[in-house]
N, C-alpha and C. Protein backbone atom coordinates (compact mmCIF):
# COMPACT_ATOMS: atom_id res chain seq x y z
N UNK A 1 15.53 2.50 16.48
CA UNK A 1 14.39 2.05 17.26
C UNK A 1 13.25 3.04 17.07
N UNK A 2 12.09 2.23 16.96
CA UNK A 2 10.69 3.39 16.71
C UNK A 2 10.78 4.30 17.76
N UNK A 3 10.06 5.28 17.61
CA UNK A 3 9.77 6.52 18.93
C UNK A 3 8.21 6.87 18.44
N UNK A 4 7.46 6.40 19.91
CA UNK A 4 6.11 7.21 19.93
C UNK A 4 5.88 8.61 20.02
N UNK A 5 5.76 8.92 19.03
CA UNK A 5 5.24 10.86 19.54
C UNK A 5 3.10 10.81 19.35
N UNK A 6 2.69 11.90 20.38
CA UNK A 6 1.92 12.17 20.70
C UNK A 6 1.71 13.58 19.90
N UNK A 7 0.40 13.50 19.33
CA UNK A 7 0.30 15.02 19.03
C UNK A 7 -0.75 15.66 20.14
N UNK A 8 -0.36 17.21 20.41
CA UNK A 8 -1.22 17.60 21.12
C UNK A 8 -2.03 18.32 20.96
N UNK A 9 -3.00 18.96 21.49
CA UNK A 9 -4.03 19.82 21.06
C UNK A 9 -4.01 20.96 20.32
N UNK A 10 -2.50 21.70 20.75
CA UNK A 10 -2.21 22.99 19.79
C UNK A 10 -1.39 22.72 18.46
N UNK A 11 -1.52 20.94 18.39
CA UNK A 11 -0.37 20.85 17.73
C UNK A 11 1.02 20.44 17.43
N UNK A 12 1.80 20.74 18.52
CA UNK A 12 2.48 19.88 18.71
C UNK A 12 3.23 18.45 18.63
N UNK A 13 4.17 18.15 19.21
CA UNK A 13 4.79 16.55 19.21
C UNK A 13 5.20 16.73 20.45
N UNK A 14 4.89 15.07 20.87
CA UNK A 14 5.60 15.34 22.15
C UNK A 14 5.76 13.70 22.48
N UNK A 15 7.18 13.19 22.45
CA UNK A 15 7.78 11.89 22.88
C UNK A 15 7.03 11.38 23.57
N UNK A 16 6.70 9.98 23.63
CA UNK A 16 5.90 9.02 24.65
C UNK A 16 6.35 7.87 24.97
N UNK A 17 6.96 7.28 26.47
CA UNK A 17 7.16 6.26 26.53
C UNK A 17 6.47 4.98 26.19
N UNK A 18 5.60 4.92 25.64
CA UNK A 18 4.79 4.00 25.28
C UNK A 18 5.81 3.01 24.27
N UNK A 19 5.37 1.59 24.33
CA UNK A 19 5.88 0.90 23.45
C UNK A 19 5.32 0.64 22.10
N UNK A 20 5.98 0.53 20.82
CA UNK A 20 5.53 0.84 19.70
C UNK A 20 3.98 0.10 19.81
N UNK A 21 4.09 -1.76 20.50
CA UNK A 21 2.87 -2.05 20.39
C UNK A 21 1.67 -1.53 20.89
N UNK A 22 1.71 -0.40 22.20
CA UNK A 22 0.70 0.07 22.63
C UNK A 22 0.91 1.77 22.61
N UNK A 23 1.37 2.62 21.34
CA UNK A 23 1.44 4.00 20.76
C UNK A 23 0.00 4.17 20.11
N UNK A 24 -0.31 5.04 20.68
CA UNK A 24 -1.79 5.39 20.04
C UNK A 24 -1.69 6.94 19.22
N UNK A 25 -0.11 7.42 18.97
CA UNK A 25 0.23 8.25 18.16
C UNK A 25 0.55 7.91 17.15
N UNK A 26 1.31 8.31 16.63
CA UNK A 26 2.13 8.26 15.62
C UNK A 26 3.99 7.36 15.58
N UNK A 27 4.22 6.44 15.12
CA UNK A 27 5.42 5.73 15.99
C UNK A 27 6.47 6.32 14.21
N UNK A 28 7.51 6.86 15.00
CA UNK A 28 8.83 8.17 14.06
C UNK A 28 9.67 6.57 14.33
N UNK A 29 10.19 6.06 12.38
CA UNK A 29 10.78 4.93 12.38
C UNK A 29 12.64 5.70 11.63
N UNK A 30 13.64 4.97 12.27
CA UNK A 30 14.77 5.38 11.02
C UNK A 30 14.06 5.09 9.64
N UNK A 31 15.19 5.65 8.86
CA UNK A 31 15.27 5.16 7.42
C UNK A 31 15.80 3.78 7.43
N UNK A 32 16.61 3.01 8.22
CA UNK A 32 16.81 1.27 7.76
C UNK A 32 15.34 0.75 8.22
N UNK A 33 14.68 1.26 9.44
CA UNK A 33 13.34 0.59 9.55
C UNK A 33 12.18 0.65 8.28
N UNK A 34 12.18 1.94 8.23
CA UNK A 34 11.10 2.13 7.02
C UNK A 34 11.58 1.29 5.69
N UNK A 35 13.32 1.30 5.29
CA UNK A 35 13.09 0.76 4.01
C UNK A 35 13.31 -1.28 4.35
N UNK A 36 13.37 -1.52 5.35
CA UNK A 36 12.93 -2.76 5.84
C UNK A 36 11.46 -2.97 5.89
N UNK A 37 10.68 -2.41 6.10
CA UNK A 37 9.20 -2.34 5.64
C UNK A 37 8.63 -2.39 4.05
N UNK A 38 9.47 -1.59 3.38
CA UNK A 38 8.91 -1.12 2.06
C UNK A 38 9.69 -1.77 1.06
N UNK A 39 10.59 -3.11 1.63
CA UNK A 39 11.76 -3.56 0.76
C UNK A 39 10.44 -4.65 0.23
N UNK A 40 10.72 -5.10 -0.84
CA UNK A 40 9.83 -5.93 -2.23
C UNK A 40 9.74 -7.52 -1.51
N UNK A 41 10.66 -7.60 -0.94
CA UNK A 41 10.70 -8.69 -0.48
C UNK A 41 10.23 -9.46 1.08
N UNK A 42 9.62 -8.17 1.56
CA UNK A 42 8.92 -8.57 2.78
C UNK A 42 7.16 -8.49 1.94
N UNK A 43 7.29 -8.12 0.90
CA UNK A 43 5.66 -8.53 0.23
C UNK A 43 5.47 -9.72 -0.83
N UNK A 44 6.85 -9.91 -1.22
CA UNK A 44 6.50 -11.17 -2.47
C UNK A 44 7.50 -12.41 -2.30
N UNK A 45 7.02 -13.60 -2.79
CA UNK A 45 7.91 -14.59 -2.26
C UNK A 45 8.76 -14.59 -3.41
N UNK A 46 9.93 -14.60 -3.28
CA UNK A 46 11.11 -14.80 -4.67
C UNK A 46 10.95 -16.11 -5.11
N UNK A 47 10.26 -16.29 -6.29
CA UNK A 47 10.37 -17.40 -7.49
C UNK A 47 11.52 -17.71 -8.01
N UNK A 48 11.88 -18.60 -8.37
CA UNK A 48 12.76 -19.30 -9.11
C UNK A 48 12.11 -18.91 -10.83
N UNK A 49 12.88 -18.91 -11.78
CA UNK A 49 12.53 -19.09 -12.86
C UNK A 49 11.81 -20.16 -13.55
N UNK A 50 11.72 -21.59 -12.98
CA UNK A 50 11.26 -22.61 -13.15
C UNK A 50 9.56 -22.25 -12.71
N UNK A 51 9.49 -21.48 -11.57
CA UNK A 51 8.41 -21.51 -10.75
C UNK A 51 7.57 -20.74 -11.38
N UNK A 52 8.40 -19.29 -11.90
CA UNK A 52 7.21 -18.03 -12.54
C UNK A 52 6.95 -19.22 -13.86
N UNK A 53 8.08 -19.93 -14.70
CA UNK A 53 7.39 -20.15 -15.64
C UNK A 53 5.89 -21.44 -16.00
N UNK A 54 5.97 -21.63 -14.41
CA UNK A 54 5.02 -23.00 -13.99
C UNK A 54 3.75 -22.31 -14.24
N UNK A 55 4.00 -21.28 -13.44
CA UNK A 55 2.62 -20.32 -13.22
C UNK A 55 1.98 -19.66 -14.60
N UNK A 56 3.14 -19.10 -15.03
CA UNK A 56 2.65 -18.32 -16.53
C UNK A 56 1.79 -19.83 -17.29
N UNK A 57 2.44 -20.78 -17.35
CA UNK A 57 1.77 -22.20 -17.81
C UNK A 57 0.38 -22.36 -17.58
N UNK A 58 0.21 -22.39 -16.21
CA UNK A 58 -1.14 -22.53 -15.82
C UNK A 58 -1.90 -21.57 -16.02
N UNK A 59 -1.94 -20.10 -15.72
CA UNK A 59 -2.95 -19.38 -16.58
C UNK A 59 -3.13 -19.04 -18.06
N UNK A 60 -2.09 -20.06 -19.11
CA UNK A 60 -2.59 -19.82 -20.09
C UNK A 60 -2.74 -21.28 -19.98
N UNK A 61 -3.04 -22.31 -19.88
CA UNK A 61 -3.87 -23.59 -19.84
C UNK A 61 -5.10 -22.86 -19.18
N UNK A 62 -5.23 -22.24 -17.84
CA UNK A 62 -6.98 -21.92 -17.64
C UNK A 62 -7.76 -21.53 -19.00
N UNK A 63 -6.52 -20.07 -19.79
CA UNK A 63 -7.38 -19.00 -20.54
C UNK A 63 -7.50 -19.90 -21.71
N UNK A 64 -7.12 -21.09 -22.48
CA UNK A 64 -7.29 -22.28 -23.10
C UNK A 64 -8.19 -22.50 -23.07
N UNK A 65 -8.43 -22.96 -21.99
CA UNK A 65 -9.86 -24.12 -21.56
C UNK A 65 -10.80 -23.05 -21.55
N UNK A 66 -11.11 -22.34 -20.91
CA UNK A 66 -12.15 -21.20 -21.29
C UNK A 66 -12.20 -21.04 -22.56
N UNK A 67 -11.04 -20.54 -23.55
CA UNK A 67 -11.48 -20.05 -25.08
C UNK A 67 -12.12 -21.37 -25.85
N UNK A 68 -11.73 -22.35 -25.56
CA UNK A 68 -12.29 -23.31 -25.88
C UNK A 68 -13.56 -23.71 -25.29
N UNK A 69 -13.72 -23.57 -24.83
CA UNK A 69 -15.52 -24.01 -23.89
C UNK A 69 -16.26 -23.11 -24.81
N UNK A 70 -15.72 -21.31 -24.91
CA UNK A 70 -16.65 -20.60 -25.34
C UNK A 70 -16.49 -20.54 -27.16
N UNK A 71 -15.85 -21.44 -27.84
CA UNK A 71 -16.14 -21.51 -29.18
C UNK A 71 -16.74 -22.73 -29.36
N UNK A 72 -17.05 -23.50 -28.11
CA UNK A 72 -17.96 -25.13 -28.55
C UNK A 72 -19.13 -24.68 -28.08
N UNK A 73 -19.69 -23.87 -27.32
CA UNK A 73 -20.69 -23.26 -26.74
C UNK A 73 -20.93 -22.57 -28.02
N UNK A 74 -20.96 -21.40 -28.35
CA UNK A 74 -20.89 -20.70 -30.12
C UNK A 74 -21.64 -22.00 -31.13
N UNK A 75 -20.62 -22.59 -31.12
CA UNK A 75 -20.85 -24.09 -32.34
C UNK A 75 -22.33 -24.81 -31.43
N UNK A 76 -22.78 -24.92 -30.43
CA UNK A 76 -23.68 -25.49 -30.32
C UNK A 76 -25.12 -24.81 -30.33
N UNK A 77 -24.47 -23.46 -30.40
CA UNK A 77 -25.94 -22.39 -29.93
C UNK A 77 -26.69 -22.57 -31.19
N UNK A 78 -28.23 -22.85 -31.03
CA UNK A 78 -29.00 -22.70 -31.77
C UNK A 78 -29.47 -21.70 -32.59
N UNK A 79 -29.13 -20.29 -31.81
CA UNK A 79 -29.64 -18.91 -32.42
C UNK A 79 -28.72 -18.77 -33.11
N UNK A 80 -29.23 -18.62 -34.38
CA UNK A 80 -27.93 -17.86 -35.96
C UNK A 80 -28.41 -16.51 -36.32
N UNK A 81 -29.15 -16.08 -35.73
CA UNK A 81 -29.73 -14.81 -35.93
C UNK A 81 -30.79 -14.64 -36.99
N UNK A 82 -30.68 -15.16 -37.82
CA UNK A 82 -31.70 -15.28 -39.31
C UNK A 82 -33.21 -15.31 -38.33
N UNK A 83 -34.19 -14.77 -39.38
CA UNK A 83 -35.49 -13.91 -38.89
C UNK A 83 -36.48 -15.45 -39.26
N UNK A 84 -35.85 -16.34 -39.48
CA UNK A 84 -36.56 -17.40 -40.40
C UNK A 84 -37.67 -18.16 -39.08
């Protein structure tokens, strides 16, 4: 269970009944809390293999359609550089 500590003026720590939601110190977690915080899976949703490979799909269909826009854009530009 979290524990609020208070720091004090010289320094110190000093326990506070306060509840973690209203600690205006510092809240001292175990190690199963902290690595329940920092575990991969309270930040990313687990894909299926079907799913990452949906996704990888679609940003190379976006980067497609872009490389393509910008070589018909190229082919239509009027400036060829020549001084003529």
């Amino acid at each position: 269970m979290a524990i609020c500590v208070v720091v004090n003026a010289d320094g110190t720590m000093t326990p506070s009944n306060a509840s973690p939601d209203q600690c205006t110190g510092y809240l001292m977690v175990t190690p199963q809390e902290f690595n329940s915080f920092t575990s991969a899976n309270s930040f990313f949703i687990p894909l299926t293999i079907e799913q990452g490979a949906l996704i990888g799909a679609a940003i190379l269909t976006v980067w497609a359609t872009a490389f393509g826009f910008r070589v018909v854009s190229r082919m239509l530009s009027t400036a060829t550089g020549d001084s003529e």
